[in-house]
N, C-alpha and C. Protein backbone atom coordinates (compact mmCIF):
# COMPACT_ATOMS: atom_id res chain seq x y z
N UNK A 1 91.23 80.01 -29.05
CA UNK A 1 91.64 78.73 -28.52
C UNK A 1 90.45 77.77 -28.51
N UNK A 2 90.82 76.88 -29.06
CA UNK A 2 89.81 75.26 -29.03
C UNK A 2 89.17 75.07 -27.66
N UNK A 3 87.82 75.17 -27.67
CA UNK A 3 87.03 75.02 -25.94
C UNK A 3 87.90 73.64 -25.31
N UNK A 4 87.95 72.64 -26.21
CA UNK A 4 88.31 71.66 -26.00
C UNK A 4 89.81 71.66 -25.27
N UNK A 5 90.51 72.37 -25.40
CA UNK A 5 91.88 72.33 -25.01
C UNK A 5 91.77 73.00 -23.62
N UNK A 6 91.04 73.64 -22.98
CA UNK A 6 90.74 74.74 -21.66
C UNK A 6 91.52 74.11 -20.66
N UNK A 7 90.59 72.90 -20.51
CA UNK A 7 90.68 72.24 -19.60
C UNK A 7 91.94 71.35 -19.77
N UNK A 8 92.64 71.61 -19.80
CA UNK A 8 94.31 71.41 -20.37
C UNK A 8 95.07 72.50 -19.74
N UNK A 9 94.80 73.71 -20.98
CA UNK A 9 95.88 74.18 -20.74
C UNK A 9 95.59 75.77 -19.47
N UNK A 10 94.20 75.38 -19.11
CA UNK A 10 94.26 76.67 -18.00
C UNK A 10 94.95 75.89 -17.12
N UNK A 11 94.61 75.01 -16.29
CA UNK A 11 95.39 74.82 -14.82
C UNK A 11 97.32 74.55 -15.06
N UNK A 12 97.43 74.55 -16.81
CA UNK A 12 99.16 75.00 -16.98
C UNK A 12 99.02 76.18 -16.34
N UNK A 13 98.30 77.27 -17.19
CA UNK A 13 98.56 78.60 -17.21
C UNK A 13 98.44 79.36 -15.75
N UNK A 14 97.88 78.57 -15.00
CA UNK A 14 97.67 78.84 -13.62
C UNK A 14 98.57 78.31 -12.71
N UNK A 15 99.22 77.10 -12.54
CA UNK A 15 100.37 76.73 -12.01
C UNK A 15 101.66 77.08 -12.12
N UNK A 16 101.92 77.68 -13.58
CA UNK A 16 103.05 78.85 -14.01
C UNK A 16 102.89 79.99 -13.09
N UNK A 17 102.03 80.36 -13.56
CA UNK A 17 101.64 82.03 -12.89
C UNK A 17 101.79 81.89 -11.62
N UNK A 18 101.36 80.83 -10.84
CA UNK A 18 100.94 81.08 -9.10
C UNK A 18 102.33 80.63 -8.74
N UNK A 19 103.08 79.84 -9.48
CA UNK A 19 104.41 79.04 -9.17
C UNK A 19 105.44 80.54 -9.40
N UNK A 20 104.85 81.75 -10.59
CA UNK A 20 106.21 82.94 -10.19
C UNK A 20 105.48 83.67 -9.19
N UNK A 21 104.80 83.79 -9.26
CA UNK A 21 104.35 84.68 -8.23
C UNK A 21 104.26 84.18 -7.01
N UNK A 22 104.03 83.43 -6.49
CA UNK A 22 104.09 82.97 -5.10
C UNK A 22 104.73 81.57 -4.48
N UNK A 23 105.64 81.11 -5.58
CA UNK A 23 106.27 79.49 -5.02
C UNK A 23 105.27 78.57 -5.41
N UNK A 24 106.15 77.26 -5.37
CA UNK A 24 105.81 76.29 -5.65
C UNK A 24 104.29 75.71 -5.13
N UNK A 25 104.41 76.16 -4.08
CA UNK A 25 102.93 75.81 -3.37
C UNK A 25 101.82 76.45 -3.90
N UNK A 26 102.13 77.79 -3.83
CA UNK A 26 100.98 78.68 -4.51
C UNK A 26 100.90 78.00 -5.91
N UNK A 27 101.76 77.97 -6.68
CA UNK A 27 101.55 76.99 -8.15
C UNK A 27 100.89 76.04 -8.10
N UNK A 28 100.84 74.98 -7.35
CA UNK A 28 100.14 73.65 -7.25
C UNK A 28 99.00 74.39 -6.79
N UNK A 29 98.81 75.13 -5.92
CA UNK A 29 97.28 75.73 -5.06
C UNK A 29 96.90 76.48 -6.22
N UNK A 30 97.02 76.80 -7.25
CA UNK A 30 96.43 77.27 -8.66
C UNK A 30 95.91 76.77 -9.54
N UNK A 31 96.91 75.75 -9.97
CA UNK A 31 97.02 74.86 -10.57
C UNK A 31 95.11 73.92 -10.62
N UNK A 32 95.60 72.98 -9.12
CA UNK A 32 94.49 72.44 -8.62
C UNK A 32 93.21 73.29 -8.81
N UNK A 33 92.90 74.56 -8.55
CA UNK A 33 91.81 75.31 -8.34
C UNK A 33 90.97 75.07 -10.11
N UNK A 34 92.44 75.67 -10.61
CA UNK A 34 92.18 75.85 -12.44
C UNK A 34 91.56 74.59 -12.98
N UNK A 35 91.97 73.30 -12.80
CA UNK A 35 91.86 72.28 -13.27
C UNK A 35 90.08 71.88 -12.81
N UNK A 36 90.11 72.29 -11.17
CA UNK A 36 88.38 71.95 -11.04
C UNK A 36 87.45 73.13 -12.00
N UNK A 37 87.93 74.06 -11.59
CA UNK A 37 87.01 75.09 -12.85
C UNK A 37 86.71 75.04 -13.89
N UNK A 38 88.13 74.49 -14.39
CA UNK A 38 88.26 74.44 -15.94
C UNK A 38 86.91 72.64 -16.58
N UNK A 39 87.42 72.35 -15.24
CA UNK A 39 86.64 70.67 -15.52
C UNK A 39 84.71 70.71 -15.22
N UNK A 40 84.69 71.76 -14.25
CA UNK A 40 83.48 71.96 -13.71
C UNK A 40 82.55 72.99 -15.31
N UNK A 41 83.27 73.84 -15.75
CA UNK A 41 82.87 74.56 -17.32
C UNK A 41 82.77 73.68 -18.08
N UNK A 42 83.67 72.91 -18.72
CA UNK A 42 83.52 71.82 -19.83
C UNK A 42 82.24 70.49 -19.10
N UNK A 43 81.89 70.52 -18.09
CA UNK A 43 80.90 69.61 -17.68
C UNK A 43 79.39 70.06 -18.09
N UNK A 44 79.81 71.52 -17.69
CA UNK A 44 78.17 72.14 -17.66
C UNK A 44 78.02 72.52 -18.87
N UNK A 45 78.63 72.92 -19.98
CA UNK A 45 78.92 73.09 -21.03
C UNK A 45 78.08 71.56 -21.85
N UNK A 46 79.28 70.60 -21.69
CA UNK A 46 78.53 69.42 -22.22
C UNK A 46 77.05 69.22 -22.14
N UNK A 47 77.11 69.11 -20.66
CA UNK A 47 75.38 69.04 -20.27
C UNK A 47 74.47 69.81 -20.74
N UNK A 48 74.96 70.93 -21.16
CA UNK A 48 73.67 72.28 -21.56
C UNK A 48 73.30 71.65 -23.48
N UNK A 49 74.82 71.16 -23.88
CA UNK A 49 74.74 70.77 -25.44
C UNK A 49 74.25 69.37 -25.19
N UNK A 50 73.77 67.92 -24.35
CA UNK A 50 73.15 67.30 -24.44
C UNK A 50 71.50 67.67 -23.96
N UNK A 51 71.13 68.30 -23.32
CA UNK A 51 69.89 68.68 -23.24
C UNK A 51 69.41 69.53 -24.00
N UNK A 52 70.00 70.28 -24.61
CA UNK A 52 69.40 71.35 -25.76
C UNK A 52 69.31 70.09 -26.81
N UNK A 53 70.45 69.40 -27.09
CA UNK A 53 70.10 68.36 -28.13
C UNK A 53 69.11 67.78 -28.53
N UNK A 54 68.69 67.03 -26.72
CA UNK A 54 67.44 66.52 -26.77
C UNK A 54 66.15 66.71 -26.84
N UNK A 55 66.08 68.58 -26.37
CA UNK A 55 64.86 69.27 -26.47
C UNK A 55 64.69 68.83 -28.15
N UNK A 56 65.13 69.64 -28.85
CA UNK A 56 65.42 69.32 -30.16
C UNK A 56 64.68 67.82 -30.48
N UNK A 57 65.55 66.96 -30.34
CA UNK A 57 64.86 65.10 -30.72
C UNK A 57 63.67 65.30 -30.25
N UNK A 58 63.02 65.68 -29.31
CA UNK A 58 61.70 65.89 -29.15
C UNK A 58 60.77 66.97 -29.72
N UNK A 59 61.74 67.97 -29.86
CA UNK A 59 60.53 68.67 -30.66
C UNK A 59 60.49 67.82 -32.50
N UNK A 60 61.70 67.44 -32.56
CA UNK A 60 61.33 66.85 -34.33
C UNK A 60 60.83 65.63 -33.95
N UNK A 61 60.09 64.80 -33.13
CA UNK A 61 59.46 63.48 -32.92
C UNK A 61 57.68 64.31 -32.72
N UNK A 62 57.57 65.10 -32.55
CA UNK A 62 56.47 65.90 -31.94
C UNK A 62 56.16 66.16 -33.67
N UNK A 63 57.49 66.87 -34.00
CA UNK A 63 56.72 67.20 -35.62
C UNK A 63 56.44 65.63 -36.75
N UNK A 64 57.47 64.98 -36.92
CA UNK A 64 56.91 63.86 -37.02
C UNK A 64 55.81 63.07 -37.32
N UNK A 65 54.96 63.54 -35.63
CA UNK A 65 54.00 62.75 -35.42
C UNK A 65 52.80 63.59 -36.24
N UNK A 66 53.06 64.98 -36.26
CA UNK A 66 52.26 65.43 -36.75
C UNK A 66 52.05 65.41 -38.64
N UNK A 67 53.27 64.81 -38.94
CA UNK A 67 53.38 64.72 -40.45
C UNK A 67 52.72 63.43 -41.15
N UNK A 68 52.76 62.51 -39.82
CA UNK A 68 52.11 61.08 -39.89
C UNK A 68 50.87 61.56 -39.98
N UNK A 69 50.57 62.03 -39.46
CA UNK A 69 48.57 62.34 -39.29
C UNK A 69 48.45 63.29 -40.92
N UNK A 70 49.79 63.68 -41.30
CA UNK A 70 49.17 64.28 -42.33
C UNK A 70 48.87 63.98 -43.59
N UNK A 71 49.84 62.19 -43.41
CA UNK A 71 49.81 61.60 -44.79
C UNK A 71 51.22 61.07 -45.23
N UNK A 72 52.45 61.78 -44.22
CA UNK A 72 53.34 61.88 -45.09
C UNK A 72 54.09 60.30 -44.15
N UNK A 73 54.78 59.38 -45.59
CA UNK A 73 55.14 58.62 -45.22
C UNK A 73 56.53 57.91 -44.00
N UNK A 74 56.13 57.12 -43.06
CA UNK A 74 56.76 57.27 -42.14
C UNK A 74 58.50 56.78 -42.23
N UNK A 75 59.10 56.78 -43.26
CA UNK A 75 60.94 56.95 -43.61
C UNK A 75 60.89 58.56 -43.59
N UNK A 76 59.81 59.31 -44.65
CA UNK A 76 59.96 60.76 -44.87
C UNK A 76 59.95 61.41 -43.29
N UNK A 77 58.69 60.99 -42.82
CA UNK A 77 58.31 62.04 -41.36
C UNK A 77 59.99 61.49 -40.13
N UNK A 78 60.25 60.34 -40.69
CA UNK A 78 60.84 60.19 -39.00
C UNK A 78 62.62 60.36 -39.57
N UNK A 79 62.72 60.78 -40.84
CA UNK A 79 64.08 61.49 -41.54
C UNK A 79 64.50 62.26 -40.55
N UNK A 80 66.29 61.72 -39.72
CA UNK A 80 66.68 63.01 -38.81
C UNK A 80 66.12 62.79 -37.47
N UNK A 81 65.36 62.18 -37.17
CA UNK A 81 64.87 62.14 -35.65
C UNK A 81 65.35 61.44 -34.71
N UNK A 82 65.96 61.34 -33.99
CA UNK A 82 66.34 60.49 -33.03
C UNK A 82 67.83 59.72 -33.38
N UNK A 83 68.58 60.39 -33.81
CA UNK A 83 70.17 60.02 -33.98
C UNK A 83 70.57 59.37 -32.60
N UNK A 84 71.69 58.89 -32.64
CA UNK A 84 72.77 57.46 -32.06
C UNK A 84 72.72 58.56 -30.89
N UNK A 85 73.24 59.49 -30.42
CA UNK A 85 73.36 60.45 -29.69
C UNK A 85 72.49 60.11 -28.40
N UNK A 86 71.40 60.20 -28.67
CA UNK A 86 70.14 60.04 -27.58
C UNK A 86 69.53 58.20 -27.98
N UNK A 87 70.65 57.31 -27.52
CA UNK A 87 70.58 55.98 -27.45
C UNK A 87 68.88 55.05 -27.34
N UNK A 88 69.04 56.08 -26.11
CA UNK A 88 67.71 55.47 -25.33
C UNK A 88 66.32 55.78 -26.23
N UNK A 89 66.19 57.03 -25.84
CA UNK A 89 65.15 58.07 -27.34
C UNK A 89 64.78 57.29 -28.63
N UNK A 90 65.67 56.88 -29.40
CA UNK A 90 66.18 56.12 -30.40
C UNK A 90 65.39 54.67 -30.75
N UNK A 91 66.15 54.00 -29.69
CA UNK A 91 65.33 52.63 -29.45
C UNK A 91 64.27 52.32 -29.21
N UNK A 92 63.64 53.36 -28.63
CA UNK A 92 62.08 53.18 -28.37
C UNK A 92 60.85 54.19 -29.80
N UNK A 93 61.77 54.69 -30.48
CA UNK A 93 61.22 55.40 -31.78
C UNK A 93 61.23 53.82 -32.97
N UNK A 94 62.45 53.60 -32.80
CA UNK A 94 62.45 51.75 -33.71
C UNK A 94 61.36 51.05 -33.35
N UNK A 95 61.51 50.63 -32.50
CA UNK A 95 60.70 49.44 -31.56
C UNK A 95 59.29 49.91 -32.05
N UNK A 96 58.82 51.72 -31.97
CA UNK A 96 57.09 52.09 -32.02
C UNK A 96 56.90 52.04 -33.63
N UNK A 97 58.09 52.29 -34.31
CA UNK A 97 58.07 51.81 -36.06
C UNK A 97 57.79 50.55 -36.36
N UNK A 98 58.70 49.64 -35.82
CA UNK A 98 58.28 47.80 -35.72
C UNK A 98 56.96 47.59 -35.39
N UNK A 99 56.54 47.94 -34.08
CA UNK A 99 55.38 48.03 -33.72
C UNK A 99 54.21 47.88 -34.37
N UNK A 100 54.19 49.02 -35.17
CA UNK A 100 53.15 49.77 -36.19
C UNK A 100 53.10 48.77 -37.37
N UNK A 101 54.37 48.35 -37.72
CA UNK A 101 54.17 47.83 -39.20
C UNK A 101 54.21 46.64 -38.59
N UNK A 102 54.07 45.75 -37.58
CA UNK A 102 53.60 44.48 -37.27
C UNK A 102 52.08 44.26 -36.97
N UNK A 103 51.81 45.10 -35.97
CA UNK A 103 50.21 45.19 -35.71
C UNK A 103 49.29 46.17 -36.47
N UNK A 104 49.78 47.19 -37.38
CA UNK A 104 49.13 48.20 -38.23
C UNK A 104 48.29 49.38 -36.52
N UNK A 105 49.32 49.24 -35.68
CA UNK A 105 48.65 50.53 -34.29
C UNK A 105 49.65 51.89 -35.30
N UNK A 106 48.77 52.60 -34.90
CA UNK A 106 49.01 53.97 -35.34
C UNK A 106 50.38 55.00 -34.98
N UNK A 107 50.86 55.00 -35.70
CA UNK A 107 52.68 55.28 -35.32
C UNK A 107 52.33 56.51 -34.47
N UNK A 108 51.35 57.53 -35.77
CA UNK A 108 51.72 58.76 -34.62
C UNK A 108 51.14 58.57 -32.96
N UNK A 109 50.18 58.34 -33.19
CA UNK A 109 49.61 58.10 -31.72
C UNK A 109 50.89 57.20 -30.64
N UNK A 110 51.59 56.64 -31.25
CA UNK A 110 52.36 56.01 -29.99
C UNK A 110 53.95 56.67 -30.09
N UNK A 111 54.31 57.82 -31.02
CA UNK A 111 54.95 58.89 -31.17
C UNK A 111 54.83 59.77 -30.03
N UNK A 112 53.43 60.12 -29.93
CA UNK A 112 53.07 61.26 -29.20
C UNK A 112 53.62 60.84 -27.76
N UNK A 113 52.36 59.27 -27.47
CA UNK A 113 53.17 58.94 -26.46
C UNK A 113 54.65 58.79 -25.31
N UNK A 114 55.39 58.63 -26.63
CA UNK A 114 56.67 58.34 -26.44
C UNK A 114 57.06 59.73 -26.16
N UNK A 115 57.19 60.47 -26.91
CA UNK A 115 57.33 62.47 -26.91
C UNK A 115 56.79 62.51 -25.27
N UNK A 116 55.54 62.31 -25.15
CA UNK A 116 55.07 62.99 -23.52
C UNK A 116 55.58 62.30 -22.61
N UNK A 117 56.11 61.07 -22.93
CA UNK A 117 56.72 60.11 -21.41
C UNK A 117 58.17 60.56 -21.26
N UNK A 118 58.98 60.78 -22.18
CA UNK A 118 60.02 61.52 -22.65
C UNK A 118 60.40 62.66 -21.72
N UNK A 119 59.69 63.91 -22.17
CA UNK A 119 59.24 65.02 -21.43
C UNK A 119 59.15 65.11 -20.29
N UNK A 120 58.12 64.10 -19.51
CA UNK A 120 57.80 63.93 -18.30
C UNK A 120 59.04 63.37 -17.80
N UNK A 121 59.90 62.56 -18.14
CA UNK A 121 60.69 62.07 -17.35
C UNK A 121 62.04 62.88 -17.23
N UNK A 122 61.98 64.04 -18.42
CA UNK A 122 62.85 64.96 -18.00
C UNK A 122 62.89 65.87 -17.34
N UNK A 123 61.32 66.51 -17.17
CA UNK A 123 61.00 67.23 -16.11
C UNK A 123 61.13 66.77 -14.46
N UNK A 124 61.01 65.51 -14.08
CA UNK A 124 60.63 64.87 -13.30
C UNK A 124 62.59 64.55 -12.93
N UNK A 125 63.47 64.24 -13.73
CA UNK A 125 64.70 64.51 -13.33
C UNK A 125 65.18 65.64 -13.08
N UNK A 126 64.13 66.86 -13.84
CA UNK A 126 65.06 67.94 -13.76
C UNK A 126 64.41 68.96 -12.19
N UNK A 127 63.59 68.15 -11.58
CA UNK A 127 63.09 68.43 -10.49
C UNK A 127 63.94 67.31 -9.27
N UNK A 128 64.39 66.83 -9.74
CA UNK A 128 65.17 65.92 -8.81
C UNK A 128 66.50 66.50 -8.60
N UNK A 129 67.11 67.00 -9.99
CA UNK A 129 68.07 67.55 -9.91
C UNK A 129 68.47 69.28 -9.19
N UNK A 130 67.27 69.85 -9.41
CA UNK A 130 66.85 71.10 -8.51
C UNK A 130 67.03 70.75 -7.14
N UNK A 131 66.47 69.84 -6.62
CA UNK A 131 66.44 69.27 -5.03
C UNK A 131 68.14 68.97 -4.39
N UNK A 132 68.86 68.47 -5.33
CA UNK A 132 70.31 68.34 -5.05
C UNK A 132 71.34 69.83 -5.02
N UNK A 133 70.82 70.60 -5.41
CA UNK A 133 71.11 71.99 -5.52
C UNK A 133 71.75 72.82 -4.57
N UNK A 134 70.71 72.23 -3.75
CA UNK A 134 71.22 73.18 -1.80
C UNK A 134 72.28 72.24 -1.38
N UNK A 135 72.65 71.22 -1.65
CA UNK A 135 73.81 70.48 -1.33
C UNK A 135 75.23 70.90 -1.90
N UNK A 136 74.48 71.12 -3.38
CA UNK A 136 76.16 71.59 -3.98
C UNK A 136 76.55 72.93 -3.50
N UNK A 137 75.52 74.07 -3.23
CA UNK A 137 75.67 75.37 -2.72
C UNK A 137 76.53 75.13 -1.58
N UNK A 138 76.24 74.18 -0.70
CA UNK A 138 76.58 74.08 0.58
C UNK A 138 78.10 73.59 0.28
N UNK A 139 78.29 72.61 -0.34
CA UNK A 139 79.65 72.46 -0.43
C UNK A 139 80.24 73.40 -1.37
N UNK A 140 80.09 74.23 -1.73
CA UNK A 140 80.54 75.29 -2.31
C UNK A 140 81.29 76.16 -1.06
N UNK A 141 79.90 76.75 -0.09
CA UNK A 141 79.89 77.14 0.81
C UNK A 141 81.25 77.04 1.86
N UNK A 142 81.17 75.39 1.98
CA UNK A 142 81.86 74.74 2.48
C UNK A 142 83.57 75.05 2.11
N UNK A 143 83.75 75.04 0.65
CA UNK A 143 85.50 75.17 0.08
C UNK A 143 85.52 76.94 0.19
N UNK A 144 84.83 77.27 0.49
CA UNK A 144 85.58 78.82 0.24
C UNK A 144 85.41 79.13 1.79
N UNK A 145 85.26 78.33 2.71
CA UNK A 145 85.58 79.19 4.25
C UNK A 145 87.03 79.47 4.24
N UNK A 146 87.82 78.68 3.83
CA UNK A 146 89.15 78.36 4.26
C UNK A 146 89.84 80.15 3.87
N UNK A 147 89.14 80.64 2.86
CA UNK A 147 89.45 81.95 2.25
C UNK A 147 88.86 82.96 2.98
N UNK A 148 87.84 82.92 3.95
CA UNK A 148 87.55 83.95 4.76
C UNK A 148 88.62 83.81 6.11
N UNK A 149 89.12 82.02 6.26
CA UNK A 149 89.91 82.26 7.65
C UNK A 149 91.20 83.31 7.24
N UNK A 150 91.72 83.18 5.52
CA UNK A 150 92.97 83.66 5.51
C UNK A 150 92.55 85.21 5.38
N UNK A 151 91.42 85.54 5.11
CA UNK A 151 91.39 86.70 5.72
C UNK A 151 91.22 87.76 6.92
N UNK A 152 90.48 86.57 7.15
CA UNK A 152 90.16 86.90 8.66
C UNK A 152 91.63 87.27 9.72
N UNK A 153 92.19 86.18 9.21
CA UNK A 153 94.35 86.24 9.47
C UNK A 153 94.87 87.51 8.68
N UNK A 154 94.43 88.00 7.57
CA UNK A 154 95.09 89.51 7.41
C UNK A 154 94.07 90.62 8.71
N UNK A 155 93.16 90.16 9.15
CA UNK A 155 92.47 91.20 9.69
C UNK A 155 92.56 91.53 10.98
N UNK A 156 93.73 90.50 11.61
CA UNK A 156 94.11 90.30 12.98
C UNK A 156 95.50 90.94 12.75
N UNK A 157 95.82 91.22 11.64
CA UNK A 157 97.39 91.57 12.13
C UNK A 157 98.06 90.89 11.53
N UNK A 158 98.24 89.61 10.84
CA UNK A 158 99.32 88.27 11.00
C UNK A 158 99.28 88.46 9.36
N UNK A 159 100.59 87.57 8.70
CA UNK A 159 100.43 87.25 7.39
C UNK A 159 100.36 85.93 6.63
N UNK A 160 98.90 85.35 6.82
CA UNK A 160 98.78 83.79 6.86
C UNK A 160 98.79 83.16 5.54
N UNK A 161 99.36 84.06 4.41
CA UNK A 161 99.80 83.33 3.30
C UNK A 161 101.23 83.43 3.09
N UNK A 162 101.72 84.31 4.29
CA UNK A 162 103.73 83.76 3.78
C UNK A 162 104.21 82.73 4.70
N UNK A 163 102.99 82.69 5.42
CA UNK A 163 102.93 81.40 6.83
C UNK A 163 102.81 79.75 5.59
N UNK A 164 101.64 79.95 4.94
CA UNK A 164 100.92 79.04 4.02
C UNK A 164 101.82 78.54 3.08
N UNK A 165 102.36 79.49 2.14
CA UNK A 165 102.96 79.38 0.99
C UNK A 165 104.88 79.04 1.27
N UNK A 166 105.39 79.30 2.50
CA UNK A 166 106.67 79.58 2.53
C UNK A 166 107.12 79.11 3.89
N UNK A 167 106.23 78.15 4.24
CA UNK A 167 106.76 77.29 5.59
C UNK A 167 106.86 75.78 5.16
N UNK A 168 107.46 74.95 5.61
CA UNK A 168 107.18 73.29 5.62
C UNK A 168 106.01 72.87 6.14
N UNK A 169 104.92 73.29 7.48
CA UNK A 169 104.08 73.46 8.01
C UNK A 169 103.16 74.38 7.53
N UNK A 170 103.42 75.14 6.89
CA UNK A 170 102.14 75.96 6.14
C UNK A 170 101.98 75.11 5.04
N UNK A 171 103.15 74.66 4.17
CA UNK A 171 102.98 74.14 2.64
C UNK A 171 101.64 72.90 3.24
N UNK A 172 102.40 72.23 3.83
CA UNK A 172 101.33 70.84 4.50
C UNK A 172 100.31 71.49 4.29
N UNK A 173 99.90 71.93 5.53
CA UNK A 173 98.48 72.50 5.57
C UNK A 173 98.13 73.04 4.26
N UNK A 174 98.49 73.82 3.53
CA UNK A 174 97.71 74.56 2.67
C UNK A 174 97.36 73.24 1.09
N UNK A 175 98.52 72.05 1.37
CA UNK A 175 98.16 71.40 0.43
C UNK A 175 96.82 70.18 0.99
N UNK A 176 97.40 69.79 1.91
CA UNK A 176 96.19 69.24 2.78
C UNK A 176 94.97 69.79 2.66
N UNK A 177 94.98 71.06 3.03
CA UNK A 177 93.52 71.71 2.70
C UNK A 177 92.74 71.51 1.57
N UNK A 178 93.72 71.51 0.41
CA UNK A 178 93.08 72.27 -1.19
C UNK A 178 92.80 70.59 -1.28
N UNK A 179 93.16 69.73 -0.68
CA UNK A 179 92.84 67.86 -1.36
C UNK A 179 91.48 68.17 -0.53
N UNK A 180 91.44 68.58 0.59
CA UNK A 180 90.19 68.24 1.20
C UNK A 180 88.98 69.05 0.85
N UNK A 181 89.31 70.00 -0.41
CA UNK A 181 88.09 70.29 -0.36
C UNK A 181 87.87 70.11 -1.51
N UNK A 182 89.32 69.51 -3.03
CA UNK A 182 88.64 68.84 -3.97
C UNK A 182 87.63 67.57 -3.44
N UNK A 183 87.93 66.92 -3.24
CA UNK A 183 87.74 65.61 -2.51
C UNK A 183 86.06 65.85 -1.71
N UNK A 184 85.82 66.92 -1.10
CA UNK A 184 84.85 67.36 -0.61
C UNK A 184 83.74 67.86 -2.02
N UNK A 185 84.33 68.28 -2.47
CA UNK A 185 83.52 68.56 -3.76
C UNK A 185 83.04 67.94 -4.93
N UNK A 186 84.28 66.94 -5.00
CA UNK A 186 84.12 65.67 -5.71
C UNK A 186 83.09 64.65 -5.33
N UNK A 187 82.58 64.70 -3.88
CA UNK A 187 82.53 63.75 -3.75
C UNK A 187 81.06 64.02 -3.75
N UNK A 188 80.56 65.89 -3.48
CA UNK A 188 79.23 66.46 -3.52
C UNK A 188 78.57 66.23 -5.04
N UNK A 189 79.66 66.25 -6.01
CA UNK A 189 79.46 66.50 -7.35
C UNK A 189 79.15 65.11 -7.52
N UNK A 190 79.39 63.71 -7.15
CA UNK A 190 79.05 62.69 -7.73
C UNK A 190 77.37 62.47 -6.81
N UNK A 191 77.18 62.87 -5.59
CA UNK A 191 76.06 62.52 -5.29
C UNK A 191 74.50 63.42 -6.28
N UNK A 192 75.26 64.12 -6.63
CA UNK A 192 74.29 65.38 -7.67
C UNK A 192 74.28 64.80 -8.85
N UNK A 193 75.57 63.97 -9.48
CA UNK A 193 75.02 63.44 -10.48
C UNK A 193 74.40 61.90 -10.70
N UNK A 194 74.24 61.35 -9.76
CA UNK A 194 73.10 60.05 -9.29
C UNK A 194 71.62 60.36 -9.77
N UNK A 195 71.61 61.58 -10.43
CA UNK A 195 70.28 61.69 -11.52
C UNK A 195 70.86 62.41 -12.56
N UNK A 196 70.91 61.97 -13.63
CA UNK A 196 70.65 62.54 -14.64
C UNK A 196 69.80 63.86 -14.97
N UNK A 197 70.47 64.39 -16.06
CA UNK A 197 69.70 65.75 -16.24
C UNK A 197 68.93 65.02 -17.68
N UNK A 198 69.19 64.09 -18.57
CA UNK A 198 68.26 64.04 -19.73
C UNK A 198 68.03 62.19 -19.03
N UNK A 199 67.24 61.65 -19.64
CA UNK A 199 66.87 60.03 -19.55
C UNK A 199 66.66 59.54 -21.06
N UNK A 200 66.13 58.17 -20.96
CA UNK A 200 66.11 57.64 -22.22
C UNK A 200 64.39 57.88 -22.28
C-alpha cells in the first residue's frame, strides 16, 4: 500500500473494526485515535525526508566549495546543489554566485560560510526543538490517563467500557473526552512546531 494513502485509509480501517466490535462509539473512538497516528507518522516521516534532504544540500555545497578551490568551474561545481526544495538554502547560494561575479570575492570562501551558518542554525533549532520535548511527553502523558482510569474501573469491580460505549451518558463522555485530548494534543503539537526542525 502507497505510504501516501495511510493516512486515509487506516482511521477507515479502524472505525469499521471498532464500529463491529464495539458500536458506533467505539468506531468513532478508533477512528479518531487512527487518524492522529496515522497523521502524527506521515508528519515525522516528512520531517525526517526534509532534513535528511538538507543534510545532503549541505554536504554537496561543502563539496562544491571544495571543487572551487580546485579549479573546477563554478556552473560545473554548484551542478545539483541547492534545488527549489530548500527555498531559503537556494537563494542565498544565487545571491553568493552574483556576488562573486560582481565583486570577483571568492565564491568558495563565502560557500563555506553559508554551509557553517546553515549548520549552525540547524543545530541551534534542533536544540530548541529538544527543549519542547518534555512538553510533548507530558501531553502524551496527559491523553493516555483517561486509559489507566478505565482500568483502574476494571480493577474495582465495575465495567467502564459497556458504561462508555453503550450508554447516552457514557457515549457523551467518552466522545467528549477523545475531542479533549485531540485538541489537547493539537494544540501541544502546534506549540512544538513554532521552531522549525531545518531553516533557510
Amino acid at each position: 500500500m502507497p505510504r501516501a494513502r495511510v493516512p486515509l485509509l487506516a482511521p477507515a480501517i479502524a472505525a469499521v473494526t471498532g464500529a463491529i466490535l464495539g458500536g458506533v462509539v467505539a468506531g468513532a473512538v478508533a477512528g479518531a485515535y487512527a487518524a492522529v497516528a496515522a497523521r502524527l507518522m506521515a508528519r515525522r516521516r516528512a520531517e525526517r525526508a526534509r532534513t535528511d534532504h538538507r543534510a545532503g544540500q549541505l554536504d554537496l555545497l561543502a563539496a562544491a566549495a571544495a571543487d572551487l578551490r580546485a579549479g573546477l568551474p563554478a556552473s560545473a561545481a554548484l551542478a545539483g546543489v541547492c534545488d527549489d526544495r530548500d527555498d531559503g538554502l537556494s537563494a542565498r547560494v544565487k545571491a553568493a554566485v552574483l556576488l562573486a561575479e560582481r565583486t570577483g570575492a571568492p565564491l568558495a570562501s563565502v560557500l563555506d560560510q553559508i554551509e557553517a551558518d546553515a549548520r549552525g542554525t540547524d543545530r541551534a533549532r534542533a536544540a530548541a526543538a529538544a527543549q519542547t520535548a518534555g512538553s510533548q511527553a507530558t501531553a502524551w502523558l496527559l491523553a493516555g490517563l483517561p486509559f489507566g482510569g478505565i482500568g483502574l474501573g476494571y480493577a474495582i469491580g465495575t465495567d467502564p467500557l459497556d458504561v462508555l460505549l453503550h450508554t447516552p451518558v457514557g457515549a457523551v463522555c467518552a466522545l467528549g473526552a477523545v475531542g479533549l485530548q485531540l485538541a489537547g494534543l493539537a494544540w501541544a503539537g502546534r506549540i512544538a512546531r513554532t521552531v522549525p526542525a531545518v531553516g533557510p
